[in-house]
Protein backbone atom coordinates (compact mmCIF):
# COMPACT_ATOMS: atom_id res chain seq x y z
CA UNK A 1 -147.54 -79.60 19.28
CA UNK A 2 -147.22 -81.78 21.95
CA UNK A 3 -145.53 -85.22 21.46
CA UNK A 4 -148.23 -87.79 22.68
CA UNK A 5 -145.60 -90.97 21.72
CA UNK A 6 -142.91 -92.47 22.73
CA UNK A 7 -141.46 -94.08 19.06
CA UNK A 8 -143.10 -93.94 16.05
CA UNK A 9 -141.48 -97.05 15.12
CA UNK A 10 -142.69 -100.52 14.24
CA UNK A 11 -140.98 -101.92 17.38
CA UNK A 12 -142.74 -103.73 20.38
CA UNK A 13 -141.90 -103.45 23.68
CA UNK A 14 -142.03 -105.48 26.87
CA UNK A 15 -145.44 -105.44 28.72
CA UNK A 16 -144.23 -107.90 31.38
CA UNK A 17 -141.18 -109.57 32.83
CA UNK A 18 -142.81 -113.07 32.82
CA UNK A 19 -142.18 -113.96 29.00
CA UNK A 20 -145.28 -116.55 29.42
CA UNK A 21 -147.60 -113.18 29.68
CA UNK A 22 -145.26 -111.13 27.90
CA UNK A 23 -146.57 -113.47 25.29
CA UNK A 24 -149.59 -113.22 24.79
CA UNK A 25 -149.81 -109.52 24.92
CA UNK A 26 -148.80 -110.24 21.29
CA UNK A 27 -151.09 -110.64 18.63
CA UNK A 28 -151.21 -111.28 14.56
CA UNK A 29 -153.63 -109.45 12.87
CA UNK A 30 -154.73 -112.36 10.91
CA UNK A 31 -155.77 -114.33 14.86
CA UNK A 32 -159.08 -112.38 15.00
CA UNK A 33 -160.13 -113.15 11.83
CA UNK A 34 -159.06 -117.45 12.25
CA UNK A 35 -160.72 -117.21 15.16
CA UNK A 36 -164.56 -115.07 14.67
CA UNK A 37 -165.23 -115.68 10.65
CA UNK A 38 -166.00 -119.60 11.39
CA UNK A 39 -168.05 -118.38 14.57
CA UNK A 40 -169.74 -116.07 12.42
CA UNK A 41 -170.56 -118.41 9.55
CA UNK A 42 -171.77 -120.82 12.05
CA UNK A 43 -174.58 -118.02 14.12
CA UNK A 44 -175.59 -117.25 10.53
CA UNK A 45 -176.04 -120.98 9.65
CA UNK A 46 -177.89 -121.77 13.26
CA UNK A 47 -179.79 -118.76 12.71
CA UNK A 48 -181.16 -119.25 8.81
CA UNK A 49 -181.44 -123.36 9.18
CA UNK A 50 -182.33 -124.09 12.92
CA UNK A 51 -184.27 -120.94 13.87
CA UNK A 52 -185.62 -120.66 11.03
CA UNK A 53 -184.95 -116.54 10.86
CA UNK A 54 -185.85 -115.30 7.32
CA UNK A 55 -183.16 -113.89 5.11
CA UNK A 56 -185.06 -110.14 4.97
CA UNK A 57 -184.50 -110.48 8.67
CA UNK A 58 -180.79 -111.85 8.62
CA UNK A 59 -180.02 -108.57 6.61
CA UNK A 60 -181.67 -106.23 9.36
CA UNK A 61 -180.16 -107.56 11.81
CA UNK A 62 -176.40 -107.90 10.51
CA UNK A 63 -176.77 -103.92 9.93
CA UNK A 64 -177.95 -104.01 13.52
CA UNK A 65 -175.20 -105.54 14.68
CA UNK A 66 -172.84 -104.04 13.03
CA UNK A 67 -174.09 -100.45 14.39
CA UNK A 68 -174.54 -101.46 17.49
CA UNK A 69 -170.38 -102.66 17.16
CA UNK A 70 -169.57 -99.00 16.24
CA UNK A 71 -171.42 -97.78 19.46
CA UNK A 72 -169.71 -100.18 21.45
CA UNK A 73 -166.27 -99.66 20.13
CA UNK A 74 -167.06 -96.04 21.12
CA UNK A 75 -167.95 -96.37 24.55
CA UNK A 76 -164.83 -98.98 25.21
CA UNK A 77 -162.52 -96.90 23.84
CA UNK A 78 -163.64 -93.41 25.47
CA UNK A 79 -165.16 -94.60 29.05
CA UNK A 80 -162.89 -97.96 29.21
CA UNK A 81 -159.29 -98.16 27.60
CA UNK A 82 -159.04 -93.99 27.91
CA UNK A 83 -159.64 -94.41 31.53
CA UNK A 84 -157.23 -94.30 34.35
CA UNK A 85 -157.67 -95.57 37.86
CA UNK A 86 -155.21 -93.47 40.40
CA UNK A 87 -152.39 -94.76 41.72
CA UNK A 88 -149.14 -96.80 40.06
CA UNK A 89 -151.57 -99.66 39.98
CA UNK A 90 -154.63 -97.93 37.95
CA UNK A 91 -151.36 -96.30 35.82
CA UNK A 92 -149.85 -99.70 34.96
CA UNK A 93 -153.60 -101.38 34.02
CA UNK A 94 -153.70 -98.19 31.82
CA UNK A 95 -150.67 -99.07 30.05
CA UNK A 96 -151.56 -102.55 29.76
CA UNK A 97 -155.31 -102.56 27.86
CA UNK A 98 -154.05 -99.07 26.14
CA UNK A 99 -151.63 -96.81 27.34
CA UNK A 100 -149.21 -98.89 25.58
CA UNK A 101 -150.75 -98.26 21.92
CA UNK A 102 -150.59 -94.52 22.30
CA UNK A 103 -146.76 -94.93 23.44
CA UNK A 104 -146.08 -97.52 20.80
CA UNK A 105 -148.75 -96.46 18.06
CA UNK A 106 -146.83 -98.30 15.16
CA UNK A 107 -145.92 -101.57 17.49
CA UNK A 108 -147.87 -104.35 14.73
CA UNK A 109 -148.48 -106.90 17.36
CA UNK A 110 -150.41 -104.62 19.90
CA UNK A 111 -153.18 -102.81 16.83
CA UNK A 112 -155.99 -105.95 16.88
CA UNK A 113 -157.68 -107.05 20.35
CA UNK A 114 -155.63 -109.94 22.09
CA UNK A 115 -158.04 -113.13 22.20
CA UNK A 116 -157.35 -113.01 26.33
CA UNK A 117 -159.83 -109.68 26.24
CA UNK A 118 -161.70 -110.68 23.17
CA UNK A 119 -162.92 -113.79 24.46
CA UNK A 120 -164.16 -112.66 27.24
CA UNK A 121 -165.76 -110.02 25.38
CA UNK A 122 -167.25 -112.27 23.28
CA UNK A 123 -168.85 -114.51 25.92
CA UNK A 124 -170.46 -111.23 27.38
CA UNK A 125 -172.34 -110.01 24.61
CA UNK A 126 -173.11 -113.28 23.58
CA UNK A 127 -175.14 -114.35 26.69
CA UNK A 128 -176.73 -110.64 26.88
CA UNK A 129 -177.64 -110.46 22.87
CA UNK A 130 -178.99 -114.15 23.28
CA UNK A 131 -181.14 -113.08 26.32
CA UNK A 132 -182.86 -109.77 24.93
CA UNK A 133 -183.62 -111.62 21.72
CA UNK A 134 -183.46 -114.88 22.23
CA UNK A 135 -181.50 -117.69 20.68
CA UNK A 136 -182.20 -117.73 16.89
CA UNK A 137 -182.36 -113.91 16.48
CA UNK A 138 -179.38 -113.20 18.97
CA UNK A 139 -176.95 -115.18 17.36
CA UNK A 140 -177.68 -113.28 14.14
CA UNK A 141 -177.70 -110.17 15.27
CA UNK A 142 -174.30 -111.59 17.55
CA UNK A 143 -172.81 -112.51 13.76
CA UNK A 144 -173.40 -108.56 12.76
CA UNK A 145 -171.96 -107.76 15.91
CA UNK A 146 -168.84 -109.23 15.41
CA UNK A 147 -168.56 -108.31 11.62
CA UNK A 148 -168.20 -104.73 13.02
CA UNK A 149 -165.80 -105.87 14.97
CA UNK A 150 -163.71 -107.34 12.63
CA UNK A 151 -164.23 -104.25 10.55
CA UNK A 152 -162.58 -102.41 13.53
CA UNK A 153 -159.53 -104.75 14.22
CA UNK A 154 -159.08 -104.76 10.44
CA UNK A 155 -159.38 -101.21 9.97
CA UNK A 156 -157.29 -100.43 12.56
CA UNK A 157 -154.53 -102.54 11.60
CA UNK A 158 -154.53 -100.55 7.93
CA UNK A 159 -154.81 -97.08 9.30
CA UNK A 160 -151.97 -98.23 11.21
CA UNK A 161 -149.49 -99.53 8.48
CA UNK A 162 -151.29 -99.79 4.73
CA UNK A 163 -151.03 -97.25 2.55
CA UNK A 164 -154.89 -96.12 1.70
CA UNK A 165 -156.09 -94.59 -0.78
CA UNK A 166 -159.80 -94.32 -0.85
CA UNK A 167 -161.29 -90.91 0.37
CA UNK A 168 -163.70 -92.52 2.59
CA UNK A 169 -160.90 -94.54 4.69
CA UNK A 170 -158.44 -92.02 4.11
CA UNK A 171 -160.28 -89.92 5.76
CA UNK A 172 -161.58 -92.40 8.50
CA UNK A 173 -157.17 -92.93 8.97
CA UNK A 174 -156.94 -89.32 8.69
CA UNK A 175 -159.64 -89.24 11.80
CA UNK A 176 -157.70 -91.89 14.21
CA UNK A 177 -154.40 -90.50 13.78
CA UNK A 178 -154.94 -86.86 14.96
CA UNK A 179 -156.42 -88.97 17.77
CA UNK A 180 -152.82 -90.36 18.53
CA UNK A 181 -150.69 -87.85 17.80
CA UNK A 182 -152.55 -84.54 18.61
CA UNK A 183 -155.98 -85.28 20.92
CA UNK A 184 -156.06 -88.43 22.14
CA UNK A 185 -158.92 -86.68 24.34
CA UNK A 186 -161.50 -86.73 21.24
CA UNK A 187 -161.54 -88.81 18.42
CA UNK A 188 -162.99 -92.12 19.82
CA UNK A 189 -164.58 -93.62 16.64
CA UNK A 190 -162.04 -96.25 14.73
CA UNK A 191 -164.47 -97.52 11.86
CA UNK A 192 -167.09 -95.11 12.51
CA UNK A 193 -166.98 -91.83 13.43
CA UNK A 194 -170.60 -91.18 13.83
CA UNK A 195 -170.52 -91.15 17.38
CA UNK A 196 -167.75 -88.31 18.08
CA UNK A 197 -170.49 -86.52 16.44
CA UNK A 198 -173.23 -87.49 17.82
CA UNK A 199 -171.58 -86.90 21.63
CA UNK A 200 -169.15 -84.11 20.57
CA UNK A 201 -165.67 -85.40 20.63
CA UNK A 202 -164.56 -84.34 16.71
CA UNK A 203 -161.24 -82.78 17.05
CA UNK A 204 -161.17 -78.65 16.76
CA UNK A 205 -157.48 -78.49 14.71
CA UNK A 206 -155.69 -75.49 13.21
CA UNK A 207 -154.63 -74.98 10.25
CA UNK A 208 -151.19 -75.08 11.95
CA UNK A 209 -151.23 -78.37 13.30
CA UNK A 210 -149.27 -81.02 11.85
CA UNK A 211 -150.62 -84.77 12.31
CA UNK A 212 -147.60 -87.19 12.82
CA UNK A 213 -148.02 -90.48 11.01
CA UNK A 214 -146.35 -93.11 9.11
């Protein structure tokens, strides 16, 4: 089998030569959750007090969200951080939103999404969740949303370094990790994996292969 890493080591490597950037292509697993839980308490608060959205509703569309996250996270990880514009200069914006994860898989500063991409992110789906559904039912559906996010970051964090247990995220780890260290071609879905069936990207293994991981 192929070796699709560079170290399998918790180590983190340069990005960039200014340290000011170099910086904040850092993160600490905990900075996604400081920064979206009090956004998400606050849609859900706007949504049940000001908008008046019932609580039968809230509940719909939290699952909502949270499925529509695991579609997302599939099509941004297959169709946008697995894609690489030609040249040195599509190669090095690889590296930078991804390539550097699959060289680095065990590097515990670069496994949750920097709040320099997040935020953006964030403002994006905000304005076009808010727009198809308006203010009061966007913002809850917004709050599911990022729930599945922060399912993903947090997820991907454990598969990453905790030691799991459970047969339903073992096998969920199980899932990402032949994505890193024998196909990184299939395998898309991080806390689902719904959607590699659904669009045929599951992994075709033999019994021969060997996944790599911590």
């Amino acid at each position: 089998m192929a070796k699709n890493f560079v170290s399998n080591k918790d180590e983190s490597p340069s990005m960039f030569d200014n340290k000011f950037l170099d910086f904040f292509s850092r993160v600490h697993w905990s900075i996604p959750l400081i920064l979206y839980v009090p956004l998400v308490t606050y849609w859900l608060f706007l949504g049940a007090t000001k908008y008046q959205v019932g609580w039968l509703t809230i509940l719909g569309l939290i699952v909502g969200g949270i499925a529509a996250w695991t579609f997302a996270e599939y099509v941004l990880h297959r169709f946008v951080f697995h894609y690489e514009p030609p040249g040195k200069i599509g190669k090095r914006m690889h590296f930078i939103f991804h390539g550097v994860h699959h060289d680095f898989p065990m590097d515990s500063y670069r496994l949750v999404m920097p709040p320099p991409l997040s935020i953006p992110l964030a403002f994006f789906f905000y304005f076009f969740y808010t727009a198809i559904l308006g203010p009061g039912l966007g913002l809850v559906f917004l709050a599911g949303f990022t729930i599945g996010y922060l399912c993903y970051d947090m997820s991907h964090y454990a598969f990453h370094h905790a030691n799991i247990k459970h047969p339903l995220f073992k096998k969920l780890k199980d899932h990402h990790m032949v994505h890193h260290f024998h196909d990184p071609d299939n395998g898309y879905g991080v806390s689902s994996i719904i959607w590699d069936h659904v669009f045929g990207t599951t992994f075709n293994l033999n019994k021969s292969d060997k996944v790599v991981s911590k």
